[in-house]
C-alpha atoms as a PDB file:
ATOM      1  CA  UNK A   1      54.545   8.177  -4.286  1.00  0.00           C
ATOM      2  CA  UNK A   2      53.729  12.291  -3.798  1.00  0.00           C
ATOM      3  CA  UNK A   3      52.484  11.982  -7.669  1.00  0.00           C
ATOM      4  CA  UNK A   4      50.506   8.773  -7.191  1.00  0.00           C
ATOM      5  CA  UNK A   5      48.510  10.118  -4.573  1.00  0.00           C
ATOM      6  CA  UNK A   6      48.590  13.773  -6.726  1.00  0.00           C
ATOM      7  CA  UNK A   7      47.115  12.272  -9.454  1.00  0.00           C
ATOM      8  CA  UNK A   8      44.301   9.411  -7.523  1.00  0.00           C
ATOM      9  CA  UNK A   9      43.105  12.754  -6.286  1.00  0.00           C
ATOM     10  CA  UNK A  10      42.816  14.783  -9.261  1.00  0.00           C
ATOM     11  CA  UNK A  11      40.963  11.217 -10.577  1.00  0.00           C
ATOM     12  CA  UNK A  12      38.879  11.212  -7.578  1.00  0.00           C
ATOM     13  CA  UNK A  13      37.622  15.064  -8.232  1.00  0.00           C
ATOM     14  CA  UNK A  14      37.169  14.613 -11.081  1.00  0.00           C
ATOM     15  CA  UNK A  15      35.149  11.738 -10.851  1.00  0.00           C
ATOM     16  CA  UNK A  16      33.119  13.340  -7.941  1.00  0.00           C
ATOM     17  CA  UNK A  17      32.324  16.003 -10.429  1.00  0.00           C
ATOM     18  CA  UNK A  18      31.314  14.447 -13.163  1.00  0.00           C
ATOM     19  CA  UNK A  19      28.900  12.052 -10.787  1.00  0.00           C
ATOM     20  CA  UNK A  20      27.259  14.940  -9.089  1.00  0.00           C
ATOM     21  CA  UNK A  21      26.835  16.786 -12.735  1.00  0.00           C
ATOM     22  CA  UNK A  22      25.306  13.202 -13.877  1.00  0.00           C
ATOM     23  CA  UNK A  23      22.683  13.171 -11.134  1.00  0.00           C
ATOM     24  CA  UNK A  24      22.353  16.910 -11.725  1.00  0.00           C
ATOM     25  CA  UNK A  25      20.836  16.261 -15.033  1.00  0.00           C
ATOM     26  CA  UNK A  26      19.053  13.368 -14.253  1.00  0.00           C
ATOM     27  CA  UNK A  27      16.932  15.161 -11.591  1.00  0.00           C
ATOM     28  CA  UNK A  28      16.634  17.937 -14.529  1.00  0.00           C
ATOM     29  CA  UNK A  29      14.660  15.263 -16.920  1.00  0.00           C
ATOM     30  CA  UNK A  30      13.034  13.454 -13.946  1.00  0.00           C
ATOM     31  CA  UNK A  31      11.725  17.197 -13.304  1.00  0.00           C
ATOM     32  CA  UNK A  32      10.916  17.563 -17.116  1.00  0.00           C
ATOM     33  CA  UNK A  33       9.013  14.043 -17.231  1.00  0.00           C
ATOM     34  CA  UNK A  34       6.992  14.947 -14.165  1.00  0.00           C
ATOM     35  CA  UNK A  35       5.899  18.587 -15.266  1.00  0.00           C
ATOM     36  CA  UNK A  36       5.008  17.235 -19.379  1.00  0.00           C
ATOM     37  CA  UNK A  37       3.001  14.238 -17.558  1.00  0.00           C
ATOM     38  CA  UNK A  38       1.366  16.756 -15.013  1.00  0.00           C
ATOM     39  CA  UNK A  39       0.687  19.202 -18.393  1.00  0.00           C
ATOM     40  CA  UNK A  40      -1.655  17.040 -19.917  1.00  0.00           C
ATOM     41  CA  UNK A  41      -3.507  19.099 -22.133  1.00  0.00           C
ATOM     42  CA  UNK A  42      -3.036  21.610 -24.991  1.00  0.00           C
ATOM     43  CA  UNK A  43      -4.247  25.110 -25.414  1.00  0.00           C
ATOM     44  CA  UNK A  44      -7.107  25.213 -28.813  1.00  0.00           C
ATOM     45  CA  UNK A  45      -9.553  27.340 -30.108  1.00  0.00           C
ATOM     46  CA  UNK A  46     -12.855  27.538 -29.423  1.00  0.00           C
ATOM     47  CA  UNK A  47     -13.483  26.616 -33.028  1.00  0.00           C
ATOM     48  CA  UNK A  48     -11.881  23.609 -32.511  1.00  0.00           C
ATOM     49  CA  UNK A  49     -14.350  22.163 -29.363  1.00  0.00           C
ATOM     50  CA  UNK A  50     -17.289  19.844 -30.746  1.00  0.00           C
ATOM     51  CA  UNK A  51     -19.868  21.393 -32.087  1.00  0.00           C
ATOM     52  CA  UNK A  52     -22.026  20.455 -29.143  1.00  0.00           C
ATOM     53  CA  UNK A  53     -19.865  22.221 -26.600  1.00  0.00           C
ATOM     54  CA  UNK A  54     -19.859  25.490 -28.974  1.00  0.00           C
ATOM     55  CA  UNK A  55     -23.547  25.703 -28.944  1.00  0.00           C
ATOM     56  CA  UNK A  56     -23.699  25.110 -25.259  1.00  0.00           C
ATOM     57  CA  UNK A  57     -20.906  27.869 -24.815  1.00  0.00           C
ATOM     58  CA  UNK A  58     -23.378  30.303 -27.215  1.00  0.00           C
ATOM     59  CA  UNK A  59     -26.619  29.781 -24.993  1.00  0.00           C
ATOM     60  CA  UNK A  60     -28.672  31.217 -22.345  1.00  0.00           C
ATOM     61  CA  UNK A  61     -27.085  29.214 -19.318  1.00  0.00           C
ATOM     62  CA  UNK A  62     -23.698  31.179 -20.291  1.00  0.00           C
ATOM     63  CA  UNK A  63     -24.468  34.290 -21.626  1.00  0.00           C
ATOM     64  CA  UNK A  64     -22.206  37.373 -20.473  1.00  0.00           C
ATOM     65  CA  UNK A  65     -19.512  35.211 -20.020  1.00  0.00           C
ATOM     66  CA  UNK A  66     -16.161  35.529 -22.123  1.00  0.00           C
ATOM     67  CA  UNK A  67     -14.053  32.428 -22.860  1.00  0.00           C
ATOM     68  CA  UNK A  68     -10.931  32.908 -21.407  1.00  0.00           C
ATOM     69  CA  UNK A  69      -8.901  29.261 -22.476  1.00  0.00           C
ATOM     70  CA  UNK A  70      -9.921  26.482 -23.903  1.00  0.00           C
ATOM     71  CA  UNK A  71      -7.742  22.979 -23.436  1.00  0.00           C
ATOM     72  CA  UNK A  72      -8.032  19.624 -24.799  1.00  0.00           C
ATOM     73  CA  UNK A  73      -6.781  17.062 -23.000  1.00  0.00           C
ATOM     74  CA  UNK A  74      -4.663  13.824 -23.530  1.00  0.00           C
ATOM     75  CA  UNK A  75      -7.828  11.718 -22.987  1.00  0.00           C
ATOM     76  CA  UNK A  76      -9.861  14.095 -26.095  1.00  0.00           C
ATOM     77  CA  UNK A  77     -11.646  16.217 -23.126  1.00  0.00           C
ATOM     78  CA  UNK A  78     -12.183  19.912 -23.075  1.00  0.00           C
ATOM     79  CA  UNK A  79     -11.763  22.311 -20.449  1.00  0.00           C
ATOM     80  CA  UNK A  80     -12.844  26.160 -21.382  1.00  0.00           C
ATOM     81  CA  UNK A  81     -12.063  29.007 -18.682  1.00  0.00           C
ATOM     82  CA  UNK A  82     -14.815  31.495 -18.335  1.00  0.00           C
ATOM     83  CA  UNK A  83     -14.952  35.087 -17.013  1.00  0.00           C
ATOM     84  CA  UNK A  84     -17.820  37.147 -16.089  1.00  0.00           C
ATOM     85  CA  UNK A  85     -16.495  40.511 -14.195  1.00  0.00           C
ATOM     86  CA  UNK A  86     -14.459  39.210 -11.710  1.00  0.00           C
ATOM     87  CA  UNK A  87     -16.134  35.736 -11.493  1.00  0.00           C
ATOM     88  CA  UNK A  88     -13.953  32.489 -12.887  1.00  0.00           C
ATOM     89  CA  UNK A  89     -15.328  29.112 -13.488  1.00  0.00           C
ATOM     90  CA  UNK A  90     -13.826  26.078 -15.839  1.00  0.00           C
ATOM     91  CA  UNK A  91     -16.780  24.091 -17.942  1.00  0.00           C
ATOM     92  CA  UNK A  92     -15.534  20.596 -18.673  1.00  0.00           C
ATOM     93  CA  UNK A  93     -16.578  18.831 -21.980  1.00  0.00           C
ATOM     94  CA  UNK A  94     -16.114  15.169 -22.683  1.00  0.00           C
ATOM     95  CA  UNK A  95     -15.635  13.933 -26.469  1.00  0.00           C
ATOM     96  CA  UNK A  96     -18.754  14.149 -27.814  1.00  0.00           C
ATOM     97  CA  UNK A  97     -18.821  18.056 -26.317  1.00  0.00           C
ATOM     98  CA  UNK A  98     -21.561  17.596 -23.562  1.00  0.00           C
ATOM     99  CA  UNK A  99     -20.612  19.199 -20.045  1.00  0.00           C
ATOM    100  CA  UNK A 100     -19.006  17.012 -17.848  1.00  0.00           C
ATOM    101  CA  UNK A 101     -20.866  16.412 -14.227  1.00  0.00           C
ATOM    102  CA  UNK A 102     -17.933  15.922 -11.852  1.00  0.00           C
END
């Protein structure tokens, strides 16, 4: 009977463990699915915006001001970073490359 009960227990660790590791990984790609749907754009180059949003970027309104990132999104959006000394902003640009009023 001693070896019965040795062995349900070593069965019932073992069981526990492999469980716990089971939801252990889950939680891991639950994690993973949340952060890649969150991340929803990719990092481009500024040759690779419209045209439209290029020639924007080159004019008067944002002259002095260095492109820091640009992104396009999963819905074919852009979003460019800016600096200008110590001054951020983010320009968005929808398909066709015009700026975005939010």
């Amino acid at each position: 009977m001693k070896i019965v009960m040795l062995i349900f227990s070593i069965t019932s660790l073992s069981s526990i463990q492999f469980i716990e590791k089971a939801n252990d990984q889950n939680e891991t790609i639950q994690s993973s699915f949340i952060l890649n749907n969150q991340d929803e754009k990719i990092k481009i180059t500024k040759e690779e915006l419209p045209v439209a949003a290029r020639q924007t970027l080159d004019g008067k309104d944002f002259k002095g001001w260095s492109i820091v990132n640009v992104y396009k999104t999963k819905t074919n959006e852009y979003e460019v970073e800016l600096k200008k000394d110590d001054t951020t902003q983010v320009v968005k640009f929808d398909k066709d490359g015009k700026i975005k009023k939010e």
